[in-house]
N, C-alpha and C. Protein backbone atom coordinates (compact mmCIF):
# COMPACT_ATOMS: atom_id res chain seq x y z
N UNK A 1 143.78 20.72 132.20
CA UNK A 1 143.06 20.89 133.41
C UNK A 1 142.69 22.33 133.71
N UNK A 2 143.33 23.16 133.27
CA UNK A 2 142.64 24.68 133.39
C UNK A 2 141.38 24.94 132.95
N UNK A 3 141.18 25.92 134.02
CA UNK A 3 139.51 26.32 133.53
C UNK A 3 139.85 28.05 132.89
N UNK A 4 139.36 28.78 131.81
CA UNK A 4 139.73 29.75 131.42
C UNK A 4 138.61 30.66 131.69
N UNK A 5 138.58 31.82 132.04
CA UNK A 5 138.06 32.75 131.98
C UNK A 5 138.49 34.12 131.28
N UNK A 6 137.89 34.38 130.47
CA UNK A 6 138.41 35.24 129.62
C UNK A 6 136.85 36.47 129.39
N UNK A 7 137.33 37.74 130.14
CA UNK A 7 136.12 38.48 129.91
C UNK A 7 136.85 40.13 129.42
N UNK A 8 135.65 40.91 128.44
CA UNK A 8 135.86 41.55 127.61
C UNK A 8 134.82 42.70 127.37
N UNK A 9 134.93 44.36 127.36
CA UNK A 9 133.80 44.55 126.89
C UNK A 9 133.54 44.32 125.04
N UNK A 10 132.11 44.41 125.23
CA UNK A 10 131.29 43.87 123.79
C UNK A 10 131.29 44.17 122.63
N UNK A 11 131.97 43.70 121.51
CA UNK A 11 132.02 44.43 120.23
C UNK A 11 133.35 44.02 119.63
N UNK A 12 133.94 43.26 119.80
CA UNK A 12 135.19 42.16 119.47
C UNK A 12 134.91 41.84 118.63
N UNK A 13 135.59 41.45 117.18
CA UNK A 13 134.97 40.36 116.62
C UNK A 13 135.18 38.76 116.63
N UNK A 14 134.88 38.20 116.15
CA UNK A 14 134.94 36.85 116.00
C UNK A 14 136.23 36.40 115.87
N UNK A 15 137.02 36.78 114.95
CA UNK A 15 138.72 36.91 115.15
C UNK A 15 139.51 37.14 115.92
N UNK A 16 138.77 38.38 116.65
CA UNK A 16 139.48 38.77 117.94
C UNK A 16 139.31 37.58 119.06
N UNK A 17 138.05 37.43 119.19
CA UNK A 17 138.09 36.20 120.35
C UNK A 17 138.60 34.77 119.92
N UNK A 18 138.61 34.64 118.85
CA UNK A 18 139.33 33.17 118.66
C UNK A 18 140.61 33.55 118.94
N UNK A 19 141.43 34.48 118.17
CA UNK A 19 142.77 35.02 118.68
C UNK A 19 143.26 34.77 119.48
N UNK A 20 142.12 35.14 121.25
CA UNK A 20 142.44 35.62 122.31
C UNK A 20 142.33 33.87 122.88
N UNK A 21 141.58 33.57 122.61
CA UNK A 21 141.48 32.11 123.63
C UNK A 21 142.73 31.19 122.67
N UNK A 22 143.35 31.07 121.50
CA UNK A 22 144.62 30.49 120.78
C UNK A 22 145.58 30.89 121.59
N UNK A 23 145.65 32.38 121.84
CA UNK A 23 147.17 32.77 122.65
C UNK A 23 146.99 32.12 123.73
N UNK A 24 145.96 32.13 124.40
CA UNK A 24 146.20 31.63 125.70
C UNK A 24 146.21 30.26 125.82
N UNK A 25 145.26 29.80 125.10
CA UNK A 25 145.90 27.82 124.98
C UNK A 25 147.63 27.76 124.71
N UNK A 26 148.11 28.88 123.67
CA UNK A 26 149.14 28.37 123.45
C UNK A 26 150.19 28.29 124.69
N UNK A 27 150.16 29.71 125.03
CA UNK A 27 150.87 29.58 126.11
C UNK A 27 150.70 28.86 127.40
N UNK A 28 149.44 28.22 127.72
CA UNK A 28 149.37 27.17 128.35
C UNK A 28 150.00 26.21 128.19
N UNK A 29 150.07 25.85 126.92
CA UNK A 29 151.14 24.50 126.17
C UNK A 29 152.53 24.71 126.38
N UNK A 30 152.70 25.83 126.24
CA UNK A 30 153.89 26.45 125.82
C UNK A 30 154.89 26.18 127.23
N UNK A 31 154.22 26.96 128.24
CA UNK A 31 154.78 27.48 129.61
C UNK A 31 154.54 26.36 130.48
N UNK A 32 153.13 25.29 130.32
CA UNK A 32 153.07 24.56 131.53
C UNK A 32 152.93 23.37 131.22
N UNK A 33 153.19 23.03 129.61
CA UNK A 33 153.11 21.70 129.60
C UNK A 33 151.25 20.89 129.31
N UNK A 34 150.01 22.19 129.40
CA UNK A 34 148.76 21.20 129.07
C UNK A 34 149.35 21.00 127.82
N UNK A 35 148.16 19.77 127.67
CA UNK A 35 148.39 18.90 126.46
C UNK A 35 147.08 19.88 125.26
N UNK A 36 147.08 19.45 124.02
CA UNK A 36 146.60 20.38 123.33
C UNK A 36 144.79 19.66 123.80
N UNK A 37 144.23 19.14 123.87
CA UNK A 37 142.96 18.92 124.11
C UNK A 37 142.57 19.13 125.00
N UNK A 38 142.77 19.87 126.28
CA UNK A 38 142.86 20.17 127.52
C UNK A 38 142.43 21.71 127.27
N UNK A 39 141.33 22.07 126.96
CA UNK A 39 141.11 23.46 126.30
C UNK A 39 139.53 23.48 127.08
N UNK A 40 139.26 24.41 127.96
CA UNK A 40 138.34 24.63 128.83
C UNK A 40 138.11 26.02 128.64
N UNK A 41 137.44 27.00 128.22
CA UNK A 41 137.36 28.54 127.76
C UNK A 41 136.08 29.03 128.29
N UNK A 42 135.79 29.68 128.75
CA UNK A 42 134.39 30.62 129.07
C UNK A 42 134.63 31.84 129.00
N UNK A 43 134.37 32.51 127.80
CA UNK A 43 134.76 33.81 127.26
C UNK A 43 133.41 34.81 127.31
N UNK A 44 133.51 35.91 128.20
CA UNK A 44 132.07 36.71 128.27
C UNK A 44 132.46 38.36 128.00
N UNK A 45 131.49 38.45 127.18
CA UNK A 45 131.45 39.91 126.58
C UNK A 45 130.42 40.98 127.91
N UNK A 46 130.99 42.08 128.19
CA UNK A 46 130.25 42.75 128.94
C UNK A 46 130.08 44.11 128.02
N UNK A 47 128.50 45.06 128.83
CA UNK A 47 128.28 46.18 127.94
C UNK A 47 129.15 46.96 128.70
N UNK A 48 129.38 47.96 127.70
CA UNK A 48 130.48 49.13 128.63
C UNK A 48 129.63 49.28 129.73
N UNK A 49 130.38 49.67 130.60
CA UNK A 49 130.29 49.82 132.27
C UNK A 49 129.87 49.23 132.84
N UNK A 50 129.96 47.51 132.77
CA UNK A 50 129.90 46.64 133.42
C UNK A 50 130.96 45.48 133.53
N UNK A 51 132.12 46.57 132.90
CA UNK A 51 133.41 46.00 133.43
C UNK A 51 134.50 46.63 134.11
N UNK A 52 134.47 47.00 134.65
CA UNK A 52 135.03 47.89 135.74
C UNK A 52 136.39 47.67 135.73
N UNK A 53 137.44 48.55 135.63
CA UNK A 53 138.83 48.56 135.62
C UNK A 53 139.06 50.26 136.34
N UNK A 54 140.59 50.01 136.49
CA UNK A 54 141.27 51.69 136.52
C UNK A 54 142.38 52.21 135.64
N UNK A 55 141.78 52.67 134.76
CA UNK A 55 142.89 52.66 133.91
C UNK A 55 144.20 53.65 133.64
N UNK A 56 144.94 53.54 135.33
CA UNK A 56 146.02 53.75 135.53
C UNK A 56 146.65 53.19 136.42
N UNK A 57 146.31 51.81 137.42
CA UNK A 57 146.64 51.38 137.96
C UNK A 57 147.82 50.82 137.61
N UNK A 58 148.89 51.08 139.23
CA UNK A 58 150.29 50.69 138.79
C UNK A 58 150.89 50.85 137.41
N UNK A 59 150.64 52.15 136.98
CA UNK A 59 151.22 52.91 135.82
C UNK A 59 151.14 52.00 134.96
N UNK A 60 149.96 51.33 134.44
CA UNK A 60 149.62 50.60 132.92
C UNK A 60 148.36 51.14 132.53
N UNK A 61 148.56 52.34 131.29
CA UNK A 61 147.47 52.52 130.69
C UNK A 61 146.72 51.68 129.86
N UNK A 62 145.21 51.73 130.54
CA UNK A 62 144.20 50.73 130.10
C UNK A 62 143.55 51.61 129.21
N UNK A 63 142.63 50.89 128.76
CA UNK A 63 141.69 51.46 127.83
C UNK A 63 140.63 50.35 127.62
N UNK A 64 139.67 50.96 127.07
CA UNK A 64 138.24 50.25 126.51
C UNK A 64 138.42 48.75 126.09
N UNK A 65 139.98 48.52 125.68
CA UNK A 65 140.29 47.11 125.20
C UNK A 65 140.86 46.17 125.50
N UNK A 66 140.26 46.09 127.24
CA UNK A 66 140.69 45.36 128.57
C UNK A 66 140.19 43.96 128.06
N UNK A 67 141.28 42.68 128.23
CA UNK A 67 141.17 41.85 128.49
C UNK A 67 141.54 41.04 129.61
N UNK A 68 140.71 40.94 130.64
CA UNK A 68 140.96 39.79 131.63
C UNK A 68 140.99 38.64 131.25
N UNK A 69 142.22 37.96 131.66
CA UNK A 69 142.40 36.42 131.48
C UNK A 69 142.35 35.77 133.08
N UNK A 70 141.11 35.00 133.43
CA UNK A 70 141.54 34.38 134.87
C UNK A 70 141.95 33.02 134.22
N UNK A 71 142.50 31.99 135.15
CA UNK A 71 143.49 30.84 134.98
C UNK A 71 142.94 30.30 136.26
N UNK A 72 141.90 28.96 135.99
CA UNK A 72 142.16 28.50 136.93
C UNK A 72 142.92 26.73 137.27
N UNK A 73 143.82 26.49 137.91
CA UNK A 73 144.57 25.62 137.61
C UNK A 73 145.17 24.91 138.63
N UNK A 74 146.07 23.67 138.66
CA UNK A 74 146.45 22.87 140.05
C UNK A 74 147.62 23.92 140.48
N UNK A 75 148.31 23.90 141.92
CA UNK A 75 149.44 24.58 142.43
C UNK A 75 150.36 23.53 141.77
N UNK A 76 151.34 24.45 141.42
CA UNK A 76 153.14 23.63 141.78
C UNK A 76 153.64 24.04 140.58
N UNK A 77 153.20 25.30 139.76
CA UNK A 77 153.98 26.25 138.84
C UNK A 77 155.00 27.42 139.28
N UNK A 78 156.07 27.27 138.96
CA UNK A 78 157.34 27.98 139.41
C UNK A 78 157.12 29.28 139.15
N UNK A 79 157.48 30.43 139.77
CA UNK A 79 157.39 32.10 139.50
C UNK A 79 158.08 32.74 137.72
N UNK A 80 159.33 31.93 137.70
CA UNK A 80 159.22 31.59 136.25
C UNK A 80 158.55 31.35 135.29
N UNK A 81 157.91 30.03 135.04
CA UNK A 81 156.42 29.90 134.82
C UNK A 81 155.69 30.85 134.34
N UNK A 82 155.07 31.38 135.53
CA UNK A 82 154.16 32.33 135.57
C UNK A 82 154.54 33.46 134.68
N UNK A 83 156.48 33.89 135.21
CA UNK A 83 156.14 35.16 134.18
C UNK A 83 156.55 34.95 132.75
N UNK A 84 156.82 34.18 132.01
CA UNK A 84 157.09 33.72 130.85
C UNK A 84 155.71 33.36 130.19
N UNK A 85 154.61 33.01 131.23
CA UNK A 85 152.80 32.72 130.87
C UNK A 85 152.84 34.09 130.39
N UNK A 86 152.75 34.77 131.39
CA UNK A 86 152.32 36.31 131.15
C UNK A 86 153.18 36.95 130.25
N UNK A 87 154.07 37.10 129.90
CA UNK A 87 154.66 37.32 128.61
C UNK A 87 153.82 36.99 127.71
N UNK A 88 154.02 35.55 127.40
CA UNK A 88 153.41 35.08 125.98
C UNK A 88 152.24 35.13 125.81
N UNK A 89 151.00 34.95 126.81
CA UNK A 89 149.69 35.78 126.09
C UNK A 89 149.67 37.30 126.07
N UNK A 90 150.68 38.02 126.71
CA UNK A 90 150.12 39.24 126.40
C UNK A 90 150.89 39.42 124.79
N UNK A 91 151.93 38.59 124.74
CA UNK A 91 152.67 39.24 123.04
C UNK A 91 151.66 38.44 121.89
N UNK A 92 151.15 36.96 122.74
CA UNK A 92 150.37 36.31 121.71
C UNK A 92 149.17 36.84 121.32
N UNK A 93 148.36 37.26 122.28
CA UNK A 93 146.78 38.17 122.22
C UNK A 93 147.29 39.63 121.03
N UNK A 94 148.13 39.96 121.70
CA UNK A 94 148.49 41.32 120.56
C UNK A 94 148.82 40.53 119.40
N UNK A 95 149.51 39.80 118.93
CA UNK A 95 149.60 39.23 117.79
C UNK A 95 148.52 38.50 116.87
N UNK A 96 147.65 37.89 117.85
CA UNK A 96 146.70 37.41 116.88
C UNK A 96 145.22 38.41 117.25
N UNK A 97 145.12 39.21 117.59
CA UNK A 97 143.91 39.73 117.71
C UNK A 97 144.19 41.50 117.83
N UNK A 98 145.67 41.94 117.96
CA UNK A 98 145.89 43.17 117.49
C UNK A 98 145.31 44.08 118.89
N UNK A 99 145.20 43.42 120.21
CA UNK A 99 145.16 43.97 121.33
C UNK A 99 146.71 44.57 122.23
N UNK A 100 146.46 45.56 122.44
CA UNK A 100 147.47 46.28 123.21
C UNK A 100 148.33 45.40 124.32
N UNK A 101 148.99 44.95 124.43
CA UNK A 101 149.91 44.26 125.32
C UNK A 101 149.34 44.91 126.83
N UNK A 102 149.21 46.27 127.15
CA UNK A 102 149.20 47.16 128.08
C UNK A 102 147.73 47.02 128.61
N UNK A 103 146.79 46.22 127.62
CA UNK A 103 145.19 45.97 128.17
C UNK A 103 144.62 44.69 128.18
N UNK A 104 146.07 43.84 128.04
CA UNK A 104 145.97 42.48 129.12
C UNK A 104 146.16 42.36 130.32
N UNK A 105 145.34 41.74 130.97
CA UNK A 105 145.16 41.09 132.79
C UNK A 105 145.15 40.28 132.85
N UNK A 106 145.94 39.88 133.48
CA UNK A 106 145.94 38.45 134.10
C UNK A 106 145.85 37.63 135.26
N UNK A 107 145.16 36.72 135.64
CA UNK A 107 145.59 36.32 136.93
C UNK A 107 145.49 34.82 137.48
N UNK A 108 146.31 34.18 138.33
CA UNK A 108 146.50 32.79 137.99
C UNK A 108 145.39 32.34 139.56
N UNK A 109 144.69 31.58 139.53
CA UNK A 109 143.91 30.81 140.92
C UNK A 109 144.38 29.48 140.65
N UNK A 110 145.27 29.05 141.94
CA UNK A 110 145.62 27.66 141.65
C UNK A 110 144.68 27.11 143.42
N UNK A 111 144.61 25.41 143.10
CA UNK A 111 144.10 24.63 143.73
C UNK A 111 144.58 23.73 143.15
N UNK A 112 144.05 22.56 144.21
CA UNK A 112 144.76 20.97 144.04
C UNK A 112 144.01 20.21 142.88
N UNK A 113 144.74 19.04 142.97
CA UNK A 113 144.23 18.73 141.53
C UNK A 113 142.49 17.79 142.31
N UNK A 114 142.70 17.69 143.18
CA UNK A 114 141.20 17.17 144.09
C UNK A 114 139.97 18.43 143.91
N UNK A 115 140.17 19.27 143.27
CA UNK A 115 139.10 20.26 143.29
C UNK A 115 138.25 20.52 141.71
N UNK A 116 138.99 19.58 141.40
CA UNK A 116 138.12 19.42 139.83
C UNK A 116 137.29 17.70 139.72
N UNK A 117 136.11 18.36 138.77
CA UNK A 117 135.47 17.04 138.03
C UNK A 117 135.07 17.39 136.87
N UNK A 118 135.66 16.57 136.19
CA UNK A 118 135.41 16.60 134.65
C UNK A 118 134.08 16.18 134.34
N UNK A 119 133.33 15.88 135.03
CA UNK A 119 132.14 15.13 134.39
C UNK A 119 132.33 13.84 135.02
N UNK A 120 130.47 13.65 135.59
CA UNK A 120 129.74 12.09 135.94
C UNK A 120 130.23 12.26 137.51
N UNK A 121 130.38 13.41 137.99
CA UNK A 121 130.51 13.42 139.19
C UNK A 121 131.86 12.71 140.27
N UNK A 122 132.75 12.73 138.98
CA UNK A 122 133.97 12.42 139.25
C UNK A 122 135.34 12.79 139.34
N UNK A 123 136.06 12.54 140.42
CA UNK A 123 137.57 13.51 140.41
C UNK A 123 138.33 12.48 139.84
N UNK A 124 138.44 12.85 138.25
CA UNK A 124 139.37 12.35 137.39
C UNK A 124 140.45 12.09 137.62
N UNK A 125 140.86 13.27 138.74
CA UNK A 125 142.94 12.86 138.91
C UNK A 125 142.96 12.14 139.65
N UNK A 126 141.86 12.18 140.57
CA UNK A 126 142.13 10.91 141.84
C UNK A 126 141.86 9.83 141.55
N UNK A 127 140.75 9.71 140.75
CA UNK A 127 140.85 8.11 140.21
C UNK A 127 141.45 7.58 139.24
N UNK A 128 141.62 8.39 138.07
CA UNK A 128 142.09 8.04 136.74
C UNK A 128 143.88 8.06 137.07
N UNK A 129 144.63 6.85 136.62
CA UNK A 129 146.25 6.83 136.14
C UNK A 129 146.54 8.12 135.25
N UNK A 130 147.98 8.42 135.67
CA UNK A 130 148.04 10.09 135.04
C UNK A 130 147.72 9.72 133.87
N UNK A 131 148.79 9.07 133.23
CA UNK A 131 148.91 8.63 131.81
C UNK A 131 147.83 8.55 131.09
N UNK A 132 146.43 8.55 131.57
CA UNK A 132 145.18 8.67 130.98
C UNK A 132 144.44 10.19 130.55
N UNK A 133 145.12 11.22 131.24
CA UNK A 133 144.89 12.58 131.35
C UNK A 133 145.32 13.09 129.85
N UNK A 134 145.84 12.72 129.31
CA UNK A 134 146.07 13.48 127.85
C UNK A 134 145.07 13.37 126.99
């Protein structure tokens, strides 16, 4: 059920962004339980200086090889959760795409599960039996 947003400036390669959207499915799987077909990604490349960061905020040096990860997803994930998410894509993104742990972002937007439609103009969780969601 997550929707991913994943934005970057331009010049990644093809490895790098598959990398980057794997870590983060995984640890979706990993930390909250989606199921593996549950993979929703919108990954956008920006030209330099049309991604705006500070790269010293709250003493984490950034650099040119900022990845924002937004998350958007239902409420009722534990603070645990969350930081064990954020762990594992930032060790997973550095692992498969060789990005700095220190120029991952992250951030979680939760809402109910009534605020999604999968398609045909329908709220899947409200009508569909869970057990059909995988």
């Amino acid at each position: 059920m997550p929707l991913i947003r994943i934005d970057l400036i331009e010049g990644r390669s093809e490895r790098e962004i598959s990398g980057i959207g794997a870590a983060v499915h995984h640890a979706l799987q990993t930390c909250f339980g989606i199921p593996e077909r549950d993979r929703f990604q919108v990954i956008t490349e920006h030209r330099r200086g049309r991604l705006v960061y500070d790269p010293g905020y709250l003493d984490v040096a950034r650099t040119d090889g900022i990845v924002i990860v937004q998350v958007f997803f239902a409420t009722g994930r534990t603070d645990e959760q969350k930081q064990a998410f954020y762990a594992l894509v930032a060790s997973g993104i550095a692992e498969r795409a060789g990005i700095r742990v220190e120029d991952v972002f992250i951030t979680l937007v939760e809402n109910t599960r009534g605020d999604w439609s999968f398609g045909n103009g329908v709220a899947q969780y409200l009508t569909m039996p869970r057990e059909q969601w995988r």
